[in-house]
Protein backbone atom coordinates (compact mmCIF):
# COMPACT_ATOMS: atom_id res chain seq x y z
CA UNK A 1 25.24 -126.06 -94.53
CA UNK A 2 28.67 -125.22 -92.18
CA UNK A 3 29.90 -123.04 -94.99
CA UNK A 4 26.42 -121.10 -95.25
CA UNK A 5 26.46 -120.71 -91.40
CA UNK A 6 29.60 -119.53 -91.31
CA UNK A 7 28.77 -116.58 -94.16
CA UNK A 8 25.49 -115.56 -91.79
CA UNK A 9 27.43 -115.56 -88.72
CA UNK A 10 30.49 -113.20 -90.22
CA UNK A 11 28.29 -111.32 -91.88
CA UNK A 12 26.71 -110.92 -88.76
CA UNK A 13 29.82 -109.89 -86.97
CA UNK A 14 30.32 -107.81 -89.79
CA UNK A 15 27.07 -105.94 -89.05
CA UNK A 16 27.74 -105.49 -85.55
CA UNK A 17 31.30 -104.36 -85.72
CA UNK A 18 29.78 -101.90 -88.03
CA UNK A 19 27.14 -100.53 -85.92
CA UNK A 20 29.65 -99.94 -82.53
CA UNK A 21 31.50 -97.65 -84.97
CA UNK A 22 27.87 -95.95 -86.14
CA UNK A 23 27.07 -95.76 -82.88
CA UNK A 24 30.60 -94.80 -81.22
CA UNK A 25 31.04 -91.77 -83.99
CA UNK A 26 27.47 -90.65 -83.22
CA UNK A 27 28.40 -90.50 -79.48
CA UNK A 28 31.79 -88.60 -80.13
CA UNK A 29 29.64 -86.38 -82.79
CA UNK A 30 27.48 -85.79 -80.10
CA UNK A 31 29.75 -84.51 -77.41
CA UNK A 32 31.57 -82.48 -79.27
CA UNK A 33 28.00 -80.65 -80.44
CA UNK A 34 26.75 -80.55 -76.70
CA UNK A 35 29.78 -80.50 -74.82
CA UNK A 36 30.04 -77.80 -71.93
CA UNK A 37 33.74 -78.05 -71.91
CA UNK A 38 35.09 -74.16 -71.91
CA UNK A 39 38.00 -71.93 -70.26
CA UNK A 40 37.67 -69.90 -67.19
CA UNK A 41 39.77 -66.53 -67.35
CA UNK A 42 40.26 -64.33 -64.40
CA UNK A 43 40.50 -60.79 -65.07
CA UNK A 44 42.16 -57.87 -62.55
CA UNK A 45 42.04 -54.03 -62.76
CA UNK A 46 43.58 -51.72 -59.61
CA UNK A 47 43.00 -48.07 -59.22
CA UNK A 48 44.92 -45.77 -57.13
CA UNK A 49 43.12 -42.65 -55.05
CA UNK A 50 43.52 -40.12 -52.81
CA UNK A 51 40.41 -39.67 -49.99
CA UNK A 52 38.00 -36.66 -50.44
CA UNK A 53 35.95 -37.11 -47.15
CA UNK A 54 37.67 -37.04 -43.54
CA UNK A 55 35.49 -38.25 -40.75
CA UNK A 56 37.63 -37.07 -37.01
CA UNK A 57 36.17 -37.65 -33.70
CA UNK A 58 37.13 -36.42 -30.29
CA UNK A 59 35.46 -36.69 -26.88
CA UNK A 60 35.93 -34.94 -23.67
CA UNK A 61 34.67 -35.35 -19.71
CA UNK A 62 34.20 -34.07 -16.37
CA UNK A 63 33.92 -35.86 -13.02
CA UNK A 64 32.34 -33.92 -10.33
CA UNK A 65 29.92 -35.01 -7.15
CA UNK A 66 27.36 -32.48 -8.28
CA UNK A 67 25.51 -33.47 -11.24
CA UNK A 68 24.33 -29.84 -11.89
CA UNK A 69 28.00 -28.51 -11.47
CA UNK A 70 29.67 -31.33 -13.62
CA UNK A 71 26.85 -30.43 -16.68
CA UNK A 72 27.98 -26.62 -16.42
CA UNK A 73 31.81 -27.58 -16.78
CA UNK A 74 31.03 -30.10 -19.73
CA UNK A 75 28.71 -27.43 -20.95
CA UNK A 76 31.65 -24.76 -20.89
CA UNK A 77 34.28 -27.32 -22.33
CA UNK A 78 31.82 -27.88 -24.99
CA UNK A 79 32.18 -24.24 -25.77
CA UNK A 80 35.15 -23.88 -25.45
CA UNK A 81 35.88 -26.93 -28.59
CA UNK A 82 33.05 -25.44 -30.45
CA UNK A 83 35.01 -21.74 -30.67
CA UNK A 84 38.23 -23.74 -31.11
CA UNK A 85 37.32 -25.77 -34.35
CA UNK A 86 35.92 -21.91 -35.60
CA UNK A 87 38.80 -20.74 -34.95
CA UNK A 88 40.38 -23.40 -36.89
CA UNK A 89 38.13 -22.50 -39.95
CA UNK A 90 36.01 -25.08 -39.88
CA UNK A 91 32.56 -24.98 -41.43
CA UNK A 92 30.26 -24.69 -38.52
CA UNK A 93 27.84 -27.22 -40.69
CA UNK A 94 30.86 -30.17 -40.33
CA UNK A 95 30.06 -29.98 -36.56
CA UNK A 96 28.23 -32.46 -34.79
CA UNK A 97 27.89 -32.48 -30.96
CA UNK A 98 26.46 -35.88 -29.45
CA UNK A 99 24.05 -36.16 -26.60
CA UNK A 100 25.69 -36.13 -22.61
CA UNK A 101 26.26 -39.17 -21.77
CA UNK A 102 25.82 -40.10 -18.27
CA UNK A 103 28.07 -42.02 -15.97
CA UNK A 104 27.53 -43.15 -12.07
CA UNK A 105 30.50 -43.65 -10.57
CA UNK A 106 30.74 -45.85 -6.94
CA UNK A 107 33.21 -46.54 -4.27
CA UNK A 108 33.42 -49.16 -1.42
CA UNK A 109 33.00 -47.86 2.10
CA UNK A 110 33.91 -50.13 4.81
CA UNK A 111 32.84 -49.56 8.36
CA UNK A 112 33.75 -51.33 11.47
CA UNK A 113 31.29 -51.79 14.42
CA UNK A 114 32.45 -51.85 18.02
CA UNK A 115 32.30 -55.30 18.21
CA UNK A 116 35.17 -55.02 15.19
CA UNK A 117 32.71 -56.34 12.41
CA UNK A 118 33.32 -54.77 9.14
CA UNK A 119 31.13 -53.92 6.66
CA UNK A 120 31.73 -53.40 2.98
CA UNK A 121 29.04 -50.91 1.19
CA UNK A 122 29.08 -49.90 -2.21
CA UNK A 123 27.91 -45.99 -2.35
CA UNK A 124 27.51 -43.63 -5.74
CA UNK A 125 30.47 -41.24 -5.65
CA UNK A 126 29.61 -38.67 -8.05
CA UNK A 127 29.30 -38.34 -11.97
CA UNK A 128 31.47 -38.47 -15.09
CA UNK A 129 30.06 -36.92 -18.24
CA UNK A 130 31.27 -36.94 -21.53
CA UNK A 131 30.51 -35.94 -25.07
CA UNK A 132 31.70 -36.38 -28.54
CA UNK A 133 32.10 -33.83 -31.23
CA UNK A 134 32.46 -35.06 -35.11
CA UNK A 135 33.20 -33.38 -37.51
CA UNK A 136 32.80 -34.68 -41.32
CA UNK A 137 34.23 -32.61 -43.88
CA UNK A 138 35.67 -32.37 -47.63
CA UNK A 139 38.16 -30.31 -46.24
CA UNK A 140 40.73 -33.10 -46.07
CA UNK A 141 43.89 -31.95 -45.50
CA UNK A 142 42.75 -28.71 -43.22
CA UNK A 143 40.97 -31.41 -40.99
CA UNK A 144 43.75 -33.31 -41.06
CA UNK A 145 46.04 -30.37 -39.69
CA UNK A 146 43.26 -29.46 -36.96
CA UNK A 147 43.45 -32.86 -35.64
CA UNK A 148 47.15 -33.29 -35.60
CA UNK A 149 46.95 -29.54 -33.73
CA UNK A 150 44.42 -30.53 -31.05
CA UNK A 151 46.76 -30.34 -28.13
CA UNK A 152 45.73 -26.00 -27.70
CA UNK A 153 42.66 -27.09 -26.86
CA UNK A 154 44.54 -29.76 -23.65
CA UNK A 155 46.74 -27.08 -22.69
CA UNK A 156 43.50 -25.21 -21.95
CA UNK A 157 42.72 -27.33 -19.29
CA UNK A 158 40.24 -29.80 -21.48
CA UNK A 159 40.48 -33.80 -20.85
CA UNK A 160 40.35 -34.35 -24.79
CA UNK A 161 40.53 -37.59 -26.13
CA UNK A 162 41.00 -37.55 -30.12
CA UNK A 163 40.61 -39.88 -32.22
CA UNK A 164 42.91 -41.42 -35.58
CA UNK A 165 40.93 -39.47 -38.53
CA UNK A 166 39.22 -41.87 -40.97
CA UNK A 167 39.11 -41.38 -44.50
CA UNK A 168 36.83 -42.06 -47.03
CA UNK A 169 36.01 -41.30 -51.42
CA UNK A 170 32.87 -39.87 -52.17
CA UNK A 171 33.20 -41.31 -55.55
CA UNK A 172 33.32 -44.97 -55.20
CA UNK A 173 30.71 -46.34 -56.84
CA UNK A 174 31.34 -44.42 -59.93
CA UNK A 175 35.26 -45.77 -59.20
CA UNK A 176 33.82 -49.36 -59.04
CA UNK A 177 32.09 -49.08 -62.13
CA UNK A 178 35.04 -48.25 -64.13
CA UNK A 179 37.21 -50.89 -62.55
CA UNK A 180 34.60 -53.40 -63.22
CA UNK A 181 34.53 -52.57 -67.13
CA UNK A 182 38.93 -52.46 -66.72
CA UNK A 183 38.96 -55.98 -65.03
CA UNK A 184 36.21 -57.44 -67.41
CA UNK A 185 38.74 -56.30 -70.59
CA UNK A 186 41.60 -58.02 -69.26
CA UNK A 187 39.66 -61.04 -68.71
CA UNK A 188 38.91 -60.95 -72.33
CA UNK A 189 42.66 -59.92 -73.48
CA UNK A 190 44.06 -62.96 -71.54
CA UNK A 191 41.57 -65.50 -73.15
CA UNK A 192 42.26 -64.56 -76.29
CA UNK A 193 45.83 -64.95 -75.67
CA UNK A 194 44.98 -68.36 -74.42
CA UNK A 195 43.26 -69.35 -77.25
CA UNK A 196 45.84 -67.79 -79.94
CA UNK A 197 48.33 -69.81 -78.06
CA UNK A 198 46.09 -73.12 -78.01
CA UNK A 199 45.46 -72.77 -81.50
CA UNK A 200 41.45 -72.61 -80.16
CA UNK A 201 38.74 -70.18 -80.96
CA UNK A 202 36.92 -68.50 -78.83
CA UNK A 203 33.06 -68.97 -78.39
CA UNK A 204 30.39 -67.52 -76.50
CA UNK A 205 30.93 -66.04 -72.93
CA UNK A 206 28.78 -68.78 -71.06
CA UNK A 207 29.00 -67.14 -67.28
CA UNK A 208 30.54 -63.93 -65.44
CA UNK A 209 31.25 -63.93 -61.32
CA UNK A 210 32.02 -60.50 -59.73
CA UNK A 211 35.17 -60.98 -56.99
CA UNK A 212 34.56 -58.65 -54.00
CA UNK A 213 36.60 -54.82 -54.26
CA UNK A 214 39.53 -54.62 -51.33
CA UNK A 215 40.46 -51.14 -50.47
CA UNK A 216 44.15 -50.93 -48.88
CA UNK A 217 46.38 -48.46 -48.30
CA UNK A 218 48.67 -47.36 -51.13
CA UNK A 219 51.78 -49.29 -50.96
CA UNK A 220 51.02 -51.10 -47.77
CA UNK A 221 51.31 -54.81 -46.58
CA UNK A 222 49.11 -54.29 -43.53
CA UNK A 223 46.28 -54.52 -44.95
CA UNK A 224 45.02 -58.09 -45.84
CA UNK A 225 42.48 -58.85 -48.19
CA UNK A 226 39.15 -60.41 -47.28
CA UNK A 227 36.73 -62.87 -48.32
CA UNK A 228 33.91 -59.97 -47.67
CA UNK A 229 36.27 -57.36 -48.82
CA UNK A 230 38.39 -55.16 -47.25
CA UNK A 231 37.65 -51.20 -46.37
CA UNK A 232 40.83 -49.11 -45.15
CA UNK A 233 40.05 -46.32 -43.50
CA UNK A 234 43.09 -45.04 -41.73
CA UNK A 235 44.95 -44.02 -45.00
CA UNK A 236 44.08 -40.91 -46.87
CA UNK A 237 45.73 -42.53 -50.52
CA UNK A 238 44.46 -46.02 -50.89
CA UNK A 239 44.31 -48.51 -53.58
CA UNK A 240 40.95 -50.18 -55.09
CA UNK A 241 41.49 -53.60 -57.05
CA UNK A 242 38.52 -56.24 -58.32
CA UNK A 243 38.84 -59.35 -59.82
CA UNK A 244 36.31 -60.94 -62.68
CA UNK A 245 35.71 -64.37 -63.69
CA UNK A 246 34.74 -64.93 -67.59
CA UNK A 247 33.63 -68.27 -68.70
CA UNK A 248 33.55 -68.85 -72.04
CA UNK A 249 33.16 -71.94 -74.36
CA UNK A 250 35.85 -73.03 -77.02
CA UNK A 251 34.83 -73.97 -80.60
């Protein structure tokens, strides 16, 4: 009877030994069928440009206690900037003159009674008016000149204020598209180098992120990149740059 016992209980050790391994190879079978385990590649492409759209602003003013007499003298500066940028050559169309804009100006007055009591009142001292001109052209580098030049139009006796130019590409989304495709390919050429190295293959892609597009200056360390992205607009030749994230499974 011990020796009969002792068959049925190794044979049932047997059995069980046997099934963990079943049951062990089915799970390792299993994961490697299922499994989500993959590579994530990051891809870059940057593109150099030079702006095709110049966006320059400039504003002037007059002070005066008559409201009536400080319009006509903004009215006649306004002229005056208007035949200037003409005579400049540029395109009538590119002009834009904003509305007047309207500023009260005060002073304190302080009296003193006989009984030597002062008295501090505030009291509207006239007006200060001032407009804007923009002008938006294609004409880069002539607008570019004009604005560099705009001290005739001081010397004339005009309070101008100009502005730095800002400078923009027409073209960008068709730009963006073609960086997109550039960064996408490098992903793909770096994976595969990966893999060739890893002695893996490649599978499907299983996901795809777009990184934001930073716009910098050309050649310039001023300009930080963002989280949001970054837009420069003070530099006429830029540099456009996108990253893409490939994720891809490996068989």
């Amino acid at each position: 009877m011990n020796f009969v016992k002792n068959i049925t209980i190794t044979v049932i050790i047997c059995a069980t030994a046997v099934l963990i391994v079943i049951l062990s190879t089915q799970a390792v079978l299993g994961y490697k069928k299922t499994g989500t385990g993959g590579i994530t590649v990051t891809g870059s492409a940057s593109q150099d440009f030079v702006s095709d759209l110049i966006v320059w602003r400039g504003s002037f003013s007059r002070t005066g206690q008559s409201l009536g007499d400080t319009y006509s003298q903004l009215k006649s500066d306004s002229d005056a900037v208007s035949a200037y940028l003409q005579g400049e050559s540029v395109n009538t169309d590119d002009i834009v003159f904003s509305s007047v804009n309207i500023q009260y100006n005060y002073r304190d007055e302080v009296t003193t009674d006989a009984q030597g009591n002062t008295t501090r009142t505030t009291v509207q001292d006239g007006y200060t008016l001032t407009q804007t001109v923009t002008i938006q052209s294609d004409q880069v580098d002539q607008i570019e000149a004009v604005s560099r030049d705009v001290t005739k139009l001081i010397d004339t006796g005009i309070v101008f204020l100009s502005s730095q130019p800002e400078y923009y590409y027409t073209k960008l989304d068709e730009l963006k598209i073609n960086m997109i495709a550039d960064a996408t390919k490098n992903a793909r050429t770096r994976v595969e180098q990966i893999a060739q190295n890893s002695d893996s293959k490649i599978g499907q892609l299983l996901d795809s992120s777009l990184g934001v597009f930073q716009i910098t200056a050309l050649n310039s360390s001023s300009d930080e990149f963002s989280g949001t992205g970054t837009l420069n607009t003070w530099s006429k030749w830029k540099t456009a740059s996108i990253t893409v994230k490939l994720y891809y499974s490996i068989e």
